[in-house]
N, C-alpha and C. Protein backbone atom coordinates (compact mmCIF):
# COMPACT_ATOMS: atom_id res chain seq x y z
N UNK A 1 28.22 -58.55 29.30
CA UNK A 1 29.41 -57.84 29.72
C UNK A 1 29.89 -58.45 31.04
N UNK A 2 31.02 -58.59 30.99
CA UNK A 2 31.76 -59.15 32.03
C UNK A 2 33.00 -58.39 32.99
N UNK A 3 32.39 -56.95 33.64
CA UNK A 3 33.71 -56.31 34.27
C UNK A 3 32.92 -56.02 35.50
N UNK A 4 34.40 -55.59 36.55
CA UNK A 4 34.30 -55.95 37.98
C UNK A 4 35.34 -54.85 38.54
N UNK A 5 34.88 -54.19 39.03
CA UNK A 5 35.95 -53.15 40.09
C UNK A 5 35.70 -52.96 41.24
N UNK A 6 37.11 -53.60 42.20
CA UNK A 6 37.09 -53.27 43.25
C UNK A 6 38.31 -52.77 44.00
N UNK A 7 37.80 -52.03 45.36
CA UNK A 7 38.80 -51.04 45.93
C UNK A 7 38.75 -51.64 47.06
N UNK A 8 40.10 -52.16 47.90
CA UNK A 8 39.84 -52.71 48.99
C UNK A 8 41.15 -52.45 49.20
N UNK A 9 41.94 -53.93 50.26
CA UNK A 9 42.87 -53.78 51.00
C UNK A 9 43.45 -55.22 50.25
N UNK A 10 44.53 -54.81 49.92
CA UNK A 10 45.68 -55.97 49.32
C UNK A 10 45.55 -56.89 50.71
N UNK A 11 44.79 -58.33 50.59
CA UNK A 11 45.34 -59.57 51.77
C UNK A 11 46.96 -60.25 51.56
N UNK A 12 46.52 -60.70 50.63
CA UNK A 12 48.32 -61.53 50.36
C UNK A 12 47.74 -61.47 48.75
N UNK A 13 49.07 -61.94 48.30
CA UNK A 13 49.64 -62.22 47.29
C UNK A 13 50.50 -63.57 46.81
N UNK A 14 50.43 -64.10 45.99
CA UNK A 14 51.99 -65.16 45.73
C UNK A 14 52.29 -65.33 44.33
N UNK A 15 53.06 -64.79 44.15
CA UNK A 15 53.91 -65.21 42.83
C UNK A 15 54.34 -66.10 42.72
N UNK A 16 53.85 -66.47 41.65
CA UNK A 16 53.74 -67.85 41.12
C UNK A 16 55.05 -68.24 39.33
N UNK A 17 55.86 -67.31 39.46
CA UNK A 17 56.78 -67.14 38.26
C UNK A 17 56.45 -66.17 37.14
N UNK A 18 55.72 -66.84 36.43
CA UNK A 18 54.96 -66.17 35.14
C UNK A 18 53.43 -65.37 35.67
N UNK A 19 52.50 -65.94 36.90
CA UNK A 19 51.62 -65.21 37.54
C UNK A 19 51.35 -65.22 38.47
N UNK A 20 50.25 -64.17 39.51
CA UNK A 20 50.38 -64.13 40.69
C UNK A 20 48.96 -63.97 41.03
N UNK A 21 48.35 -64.69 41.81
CA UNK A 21 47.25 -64.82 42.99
C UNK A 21 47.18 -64.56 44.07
N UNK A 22 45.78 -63.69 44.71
CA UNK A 22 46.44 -63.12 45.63
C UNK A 22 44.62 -63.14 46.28
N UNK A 23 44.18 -62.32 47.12
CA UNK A 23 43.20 -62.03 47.43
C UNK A 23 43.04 -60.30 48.07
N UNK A 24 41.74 -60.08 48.00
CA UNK A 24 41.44 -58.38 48.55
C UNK A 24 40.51 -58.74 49.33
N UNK A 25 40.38 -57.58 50.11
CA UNK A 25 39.09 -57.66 51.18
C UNK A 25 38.32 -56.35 50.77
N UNK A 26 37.20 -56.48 50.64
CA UNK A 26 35.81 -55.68 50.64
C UNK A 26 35.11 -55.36 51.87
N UNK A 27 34.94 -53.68 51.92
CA UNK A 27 33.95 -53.58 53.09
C UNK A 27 32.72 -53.60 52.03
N UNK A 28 31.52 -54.43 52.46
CA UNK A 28 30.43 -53.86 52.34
C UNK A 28 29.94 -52.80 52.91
N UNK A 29 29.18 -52.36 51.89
CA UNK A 29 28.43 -51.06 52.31
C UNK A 29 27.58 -50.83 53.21
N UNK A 30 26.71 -52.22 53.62
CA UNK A 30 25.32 -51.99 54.67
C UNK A 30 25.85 -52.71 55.87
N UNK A 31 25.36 -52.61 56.61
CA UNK A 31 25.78 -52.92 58.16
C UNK A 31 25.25 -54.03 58.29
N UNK A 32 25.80 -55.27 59.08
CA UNK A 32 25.09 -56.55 59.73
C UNK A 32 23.77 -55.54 60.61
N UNK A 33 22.74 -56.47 60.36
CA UNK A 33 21.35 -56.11 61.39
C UNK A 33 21.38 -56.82 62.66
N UNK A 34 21.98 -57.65 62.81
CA UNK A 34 22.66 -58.20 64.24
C UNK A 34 23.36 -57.76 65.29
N UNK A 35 24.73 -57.33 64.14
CA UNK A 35 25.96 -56.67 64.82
C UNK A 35 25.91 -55.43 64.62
N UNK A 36 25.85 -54.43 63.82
CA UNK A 36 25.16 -53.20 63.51
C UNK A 36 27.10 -53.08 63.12
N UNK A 37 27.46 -53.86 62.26
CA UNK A 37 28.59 -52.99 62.04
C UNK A 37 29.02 -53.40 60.54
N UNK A 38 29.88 -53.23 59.68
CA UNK A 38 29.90 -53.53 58.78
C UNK A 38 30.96 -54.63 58.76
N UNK A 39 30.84 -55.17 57.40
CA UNK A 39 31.15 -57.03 57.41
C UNK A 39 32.04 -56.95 56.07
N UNK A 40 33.45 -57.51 55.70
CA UNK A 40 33.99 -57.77 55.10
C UNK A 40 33.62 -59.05 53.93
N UNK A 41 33.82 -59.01 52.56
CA UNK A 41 34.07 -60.22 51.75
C UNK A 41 35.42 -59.81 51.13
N UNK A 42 35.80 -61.39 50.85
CA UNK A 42 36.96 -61.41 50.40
C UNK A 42 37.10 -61.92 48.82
N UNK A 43 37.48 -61.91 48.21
CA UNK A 43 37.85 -61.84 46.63
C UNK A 43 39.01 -62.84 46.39
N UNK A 44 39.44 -63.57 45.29
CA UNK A 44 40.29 -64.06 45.03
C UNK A 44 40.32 -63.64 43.23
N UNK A 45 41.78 -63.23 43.68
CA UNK A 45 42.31 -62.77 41.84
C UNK A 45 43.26 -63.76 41.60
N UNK A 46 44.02 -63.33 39.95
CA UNK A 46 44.88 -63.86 39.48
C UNK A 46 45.16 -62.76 38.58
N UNK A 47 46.44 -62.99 38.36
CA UNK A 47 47.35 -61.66 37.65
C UNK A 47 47.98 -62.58 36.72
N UNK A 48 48.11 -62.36 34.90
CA UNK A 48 49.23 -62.92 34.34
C UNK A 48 49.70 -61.64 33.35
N UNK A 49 51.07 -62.41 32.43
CA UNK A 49 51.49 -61.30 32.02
C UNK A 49 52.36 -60.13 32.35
N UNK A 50 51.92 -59.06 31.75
CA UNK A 50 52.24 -57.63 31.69
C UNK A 50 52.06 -57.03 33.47
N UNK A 51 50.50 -57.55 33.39
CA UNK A 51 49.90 -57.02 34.23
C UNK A 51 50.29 -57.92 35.77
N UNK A 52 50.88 -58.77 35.75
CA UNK A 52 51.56 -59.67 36.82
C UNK A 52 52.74 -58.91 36.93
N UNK A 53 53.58 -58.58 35.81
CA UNK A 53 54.87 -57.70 35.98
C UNK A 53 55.00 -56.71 36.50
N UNK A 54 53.84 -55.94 36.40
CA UNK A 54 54.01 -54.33 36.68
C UNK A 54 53.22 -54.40 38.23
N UNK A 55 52.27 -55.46 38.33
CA UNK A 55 52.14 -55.71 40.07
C UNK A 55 53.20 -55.77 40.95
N UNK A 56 53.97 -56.90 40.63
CA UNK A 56 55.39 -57.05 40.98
C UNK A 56 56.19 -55.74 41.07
N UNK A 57 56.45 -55.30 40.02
CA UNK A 57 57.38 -54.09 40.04
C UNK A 57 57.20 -53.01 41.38
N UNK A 58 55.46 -52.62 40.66
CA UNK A 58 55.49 -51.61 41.78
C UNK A 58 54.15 -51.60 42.91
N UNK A 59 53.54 -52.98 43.20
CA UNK A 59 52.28 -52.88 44.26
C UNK A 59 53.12 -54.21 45.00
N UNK A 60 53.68 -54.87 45.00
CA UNK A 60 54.08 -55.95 45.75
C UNK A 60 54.35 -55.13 47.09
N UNK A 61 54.31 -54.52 47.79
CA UNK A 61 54.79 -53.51 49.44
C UNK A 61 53.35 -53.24 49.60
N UNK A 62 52.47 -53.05 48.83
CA UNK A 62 51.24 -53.31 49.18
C UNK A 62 50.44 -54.10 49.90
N UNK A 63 50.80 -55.23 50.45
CA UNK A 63 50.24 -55.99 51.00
C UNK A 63 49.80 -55.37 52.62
N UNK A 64 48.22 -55.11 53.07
CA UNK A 64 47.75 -54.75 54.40
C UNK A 64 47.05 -53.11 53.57
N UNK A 65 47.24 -52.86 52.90
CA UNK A 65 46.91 -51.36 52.55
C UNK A 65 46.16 -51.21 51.27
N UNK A 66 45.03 -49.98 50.80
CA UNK A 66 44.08 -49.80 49.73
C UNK A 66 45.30 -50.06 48.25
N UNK A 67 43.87 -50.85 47.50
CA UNK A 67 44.50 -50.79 46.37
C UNK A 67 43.39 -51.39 45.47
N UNK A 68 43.52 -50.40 44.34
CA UNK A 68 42.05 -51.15 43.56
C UNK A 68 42.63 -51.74 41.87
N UNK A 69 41.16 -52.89 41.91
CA UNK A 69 41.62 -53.61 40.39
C UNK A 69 40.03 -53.19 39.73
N UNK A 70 40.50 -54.21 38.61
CA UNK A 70 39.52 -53.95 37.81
C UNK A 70 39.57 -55.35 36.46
N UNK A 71 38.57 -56.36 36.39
CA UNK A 71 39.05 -57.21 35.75
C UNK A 71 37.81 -58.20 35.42
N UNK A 72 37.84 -59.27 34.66
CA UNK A 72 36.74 -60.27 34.00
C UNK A 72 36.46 -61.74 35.37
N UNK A 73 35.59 -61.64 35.89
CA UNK A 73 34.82 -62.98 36.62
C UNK A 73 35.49 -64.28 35.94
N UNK A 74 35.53 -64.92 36.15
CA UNK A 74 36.21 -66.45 35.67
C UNK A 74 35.79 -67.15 36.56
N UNK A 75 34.42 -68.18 36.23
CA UNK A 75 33.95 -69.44 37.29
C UNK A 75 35.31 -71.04 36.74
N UNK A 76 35.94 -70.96 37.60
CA UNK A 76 37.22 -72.44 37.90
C UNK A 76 36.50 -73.84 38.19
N UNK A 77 36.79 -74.36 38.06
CA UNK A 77 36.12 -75.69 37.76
C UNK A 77 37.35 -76.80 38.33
N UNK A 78 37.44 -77.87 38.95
CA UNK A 78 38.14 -78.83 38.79
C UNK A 78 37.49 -79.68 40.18
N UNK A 79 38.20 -80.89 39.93
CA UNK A 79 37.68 -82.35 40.99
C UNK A 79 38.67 -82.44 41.93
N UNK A 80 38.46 -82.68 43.37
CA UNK A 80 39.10 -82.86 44.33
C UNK A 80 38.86 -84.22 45.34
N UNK A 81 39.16 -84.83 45.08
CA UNK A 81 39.00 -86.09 46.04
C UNK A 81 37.86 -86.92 45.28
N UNK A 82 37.13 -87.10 44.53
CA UNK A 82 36.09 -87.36 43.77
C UNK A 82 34.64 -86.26 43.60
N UNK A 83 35.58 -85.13 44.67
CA UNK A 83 33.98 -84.09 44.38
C UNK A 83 34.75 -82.95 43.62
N UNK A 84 33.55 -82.48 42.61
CA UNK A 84 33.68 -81.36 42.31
C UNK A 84 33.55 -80.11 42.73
N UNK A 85 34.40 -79.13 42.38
CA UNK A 85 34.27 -77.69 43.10
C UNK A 85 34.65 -76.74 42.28
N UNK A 86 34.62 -75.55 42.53
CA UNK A 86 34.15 -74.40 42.29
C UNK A 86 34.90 -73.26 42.72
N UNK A 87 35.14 -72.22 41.79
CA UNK A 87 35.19 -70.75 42.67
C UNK A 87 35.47 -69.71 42.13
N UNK A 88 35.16 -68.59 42.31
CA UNK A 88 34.53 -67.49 41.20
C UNK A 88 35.79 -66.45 41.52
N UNK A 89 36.96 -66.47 40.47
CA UNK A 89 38.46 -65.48 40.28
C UNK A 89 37.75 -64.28 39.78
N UNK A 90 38.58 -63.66 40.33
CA UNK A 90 38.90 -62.12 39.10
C UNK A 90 40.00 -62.50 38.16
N UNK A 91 40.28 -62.25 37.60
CA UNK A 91 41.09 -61.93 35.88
C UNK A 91 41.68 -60.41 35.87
N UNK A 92 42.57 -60.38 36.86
CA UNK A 92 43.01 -58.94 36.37
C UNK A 92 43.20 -58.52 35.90
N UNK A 93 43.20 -57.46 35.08
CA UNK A 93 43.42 -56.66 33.59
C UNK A 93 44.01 -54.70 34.10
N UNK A 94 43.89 -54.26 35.41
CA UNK A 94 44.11 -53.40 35.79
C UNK A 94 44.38 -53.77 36.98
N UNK A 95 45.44 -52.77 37.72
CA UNK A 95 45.61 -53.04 39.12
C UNK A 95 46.65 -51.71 39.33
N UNK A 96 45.43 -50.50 40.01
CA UNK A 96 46.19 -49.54 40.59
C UNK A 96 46.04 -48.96 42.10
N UNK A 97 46.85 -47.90 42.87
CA UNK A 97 46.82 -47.37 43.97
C UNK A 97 45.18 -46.61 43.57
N UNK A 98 44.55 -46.33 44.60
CA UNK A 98 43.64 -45.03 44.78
C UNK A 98 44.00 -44.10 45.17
N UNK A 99 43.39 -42.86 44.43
CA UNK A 99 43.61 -41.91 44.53
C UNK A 99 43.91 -40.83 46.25
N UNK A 100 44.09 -41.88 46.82
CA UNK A 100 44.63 -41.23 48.43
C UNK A 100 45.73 -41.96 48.88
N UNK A 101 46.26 -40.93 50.19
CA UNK A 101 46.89 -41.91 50.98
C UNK A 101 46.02 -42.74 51.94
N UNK A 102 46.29 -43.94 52.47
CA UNK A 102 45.91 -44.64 53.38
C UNK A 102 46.17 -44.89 54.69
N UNK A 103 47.56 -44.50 55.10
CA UNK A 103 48.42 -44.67 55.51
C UNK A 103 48.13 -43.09 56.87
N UNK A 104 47.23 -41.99 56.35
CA UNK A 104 46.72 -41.11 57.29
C UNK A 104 45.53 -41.58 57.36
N UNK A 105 44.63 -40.44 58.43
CA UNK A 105 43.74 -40.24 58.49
C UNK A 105 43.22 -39.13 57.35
N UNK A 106 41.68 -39.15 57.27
CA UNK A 106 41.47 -38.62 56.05
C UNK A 106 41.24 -36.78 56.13
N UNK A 107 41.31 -36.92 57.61
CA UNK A 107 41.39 -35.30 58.08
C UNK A 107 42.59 -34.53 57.32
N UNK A 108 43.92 -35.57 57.40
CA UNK A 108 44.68 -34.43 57.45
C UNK A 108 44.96 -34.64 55.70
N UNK A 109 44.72 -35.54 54.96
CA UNK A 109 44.56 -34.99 54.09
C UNK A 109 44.14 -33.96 53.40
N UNK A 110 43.06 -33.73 53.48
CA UNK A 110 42.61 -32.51 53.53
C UNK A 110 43.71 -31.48 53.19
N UNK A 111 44.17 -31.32 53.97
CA UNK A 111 45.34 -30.34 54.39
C UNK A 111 46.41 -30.27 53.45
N UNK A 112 46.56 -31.47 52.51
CA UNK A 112 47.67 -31.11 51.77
C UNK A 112 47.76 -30.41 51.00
N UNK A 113 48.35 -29.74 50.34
CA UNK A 113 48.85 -28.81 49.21
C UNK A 113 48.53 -29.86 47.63
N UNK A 114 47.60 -29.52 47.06
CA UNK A 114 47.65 -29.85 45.81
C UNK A 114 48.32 -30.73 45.10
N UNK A 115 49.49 -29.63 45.17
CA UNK A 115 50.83 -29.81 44.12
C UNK A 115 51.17 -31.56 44.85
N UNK A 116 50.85 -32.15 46.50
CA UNK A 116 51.54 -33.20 46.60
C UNK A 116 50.50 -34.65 46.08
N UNK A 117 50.00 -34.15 45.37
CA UNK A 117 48.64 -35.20 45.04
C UNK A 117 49.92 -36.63 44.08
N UNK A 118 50.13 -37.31 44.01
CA UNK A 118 50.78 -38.21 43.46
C UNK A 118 50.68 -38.43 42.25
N UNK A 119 49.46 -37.98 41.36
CA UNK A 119 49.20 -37.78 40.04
C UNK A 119 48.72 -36.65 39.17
N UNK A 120 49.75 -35.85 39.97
CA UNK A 120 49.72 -34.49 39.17
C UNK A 120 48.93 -33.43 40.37
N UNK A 121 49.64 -31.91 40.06
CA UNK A 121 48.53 -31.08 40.72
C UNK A 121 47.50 -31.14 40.43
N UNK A 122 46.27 -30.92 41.03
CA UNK A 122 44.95 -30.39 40.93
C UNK A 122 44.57 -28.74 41.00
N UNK A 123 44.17 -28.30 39.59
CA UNK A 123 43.71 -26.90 39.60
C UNK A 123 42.48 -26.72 40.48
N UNK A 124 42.03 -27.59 40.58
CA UNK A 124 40.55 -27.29 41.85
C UNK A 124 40.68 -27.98 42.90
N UNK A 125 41.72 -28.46 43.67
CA UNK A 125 41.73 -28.45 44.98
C UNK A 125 41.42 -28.02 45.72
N UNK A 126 42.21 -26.51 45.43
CA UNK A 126 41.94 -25.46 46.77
C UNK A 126 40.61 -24.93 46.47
N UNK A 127 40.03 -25.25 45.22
CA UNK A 127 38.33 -24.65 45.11
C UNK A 127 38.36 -22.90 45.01
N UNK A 128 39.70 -22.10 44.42
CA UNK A 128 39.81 -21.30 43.81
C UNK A 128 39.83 -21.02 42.39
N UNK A 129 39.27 -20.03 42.03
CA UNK A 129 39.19 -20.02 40.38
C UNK A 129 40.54 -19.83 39.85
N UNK A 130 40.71 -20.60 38.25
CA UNK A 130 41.93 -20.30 37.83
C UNK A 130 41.52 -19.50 36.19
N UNK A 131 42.04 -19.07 36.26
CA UNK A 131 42.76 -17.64 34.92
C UNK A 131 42.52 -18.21 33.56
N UNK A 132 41.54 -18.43 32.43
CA UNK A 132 41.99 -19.24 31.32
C UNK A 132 41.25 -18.09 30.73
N UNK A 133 42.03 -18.04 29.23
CA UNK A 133 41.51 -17.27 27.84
C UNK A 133 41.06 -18.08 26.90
N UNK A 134 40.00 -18.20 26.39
CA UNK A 134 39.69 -18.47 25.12
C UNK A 134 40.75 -19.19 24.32
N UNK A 135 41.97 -18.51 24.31
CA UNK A 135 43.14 -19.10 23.34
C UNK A 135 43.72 -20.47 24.33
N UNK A 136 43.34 -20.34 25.67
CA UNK A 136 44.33 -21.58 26.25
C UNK A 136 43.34 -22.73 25.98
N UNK A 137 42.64 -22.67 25.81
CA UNK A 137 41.62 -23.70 25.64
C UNK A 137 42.09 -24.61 24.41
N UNK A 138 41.97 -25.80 24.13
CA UNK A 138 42.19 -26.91 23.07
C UNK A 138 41.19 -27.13 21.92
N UNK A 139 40.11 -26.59 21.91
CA UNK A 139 39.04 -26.72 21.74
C UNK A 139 38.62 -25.73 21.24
């Protein structure tokens, strides 16, 4: 099996006509033992297609801010000057916002009202019970 998801910060991008390459940045999770702080890697994708179009359409303003993919490893291959080289793409196949804003702090999220969640209200936000009968059920 060959899949890969990650949630980071859009670096750049370039459209390339028909597709677009771009790179993300990763926090790792564990801290340098040196620096005691945590350490970034960076990623290099490629977008074609559908899925290049609908980047374009609506994540291209993305660039500096969270945004997660999801897609197949691809080791690249080709010769440069007489040496060979290397380097390990993503293959995008998904590419959406996460489920927050970024753009606050995560305090005041908190705070919002449900109803402004960007993909629909949430019945358990507020972590109050809601009202169902037997008959509302699907099932």
């Amino acid at each position: 099996m060959n899949t890969v998801a990650l949630t980071g910060v859009l670096q750049r991008f370039e459209d390339k006509g028909t597709w677009v390459k771009g790179s993300i940045r990763v926090q790792n999770n564990m801290k340098n033992k040196q620096t005691d702080k945590y350490e970034n890697s960076f990623y290099e994708f490629k977008m074609f297609g559908k899925t290049a179009e609908l980047f374009l359409r609506f994540h291209s303003d993305r660039t500096g801010k969270n945004i997660a993919i999801t897609g197949n490893l691809l080791q690249e291959t080709w010769e440069k000057d007489g040496q060979k080289r290397s380097q390990v793409v993503i293959v995008v196949q998904n590419c959406d916002l996460p489920p927050f804003d970024d753009s606050k702090p995560a305090a005041s999220n908190q705070s919002k009202p449900a109803s402004s969640n960007s993909f629909g209200s949430d019945p358990f936000a507020g972590g109050g019970s809601i009202d169902l009968s037997d008959s509302d059920l699907p099932f």
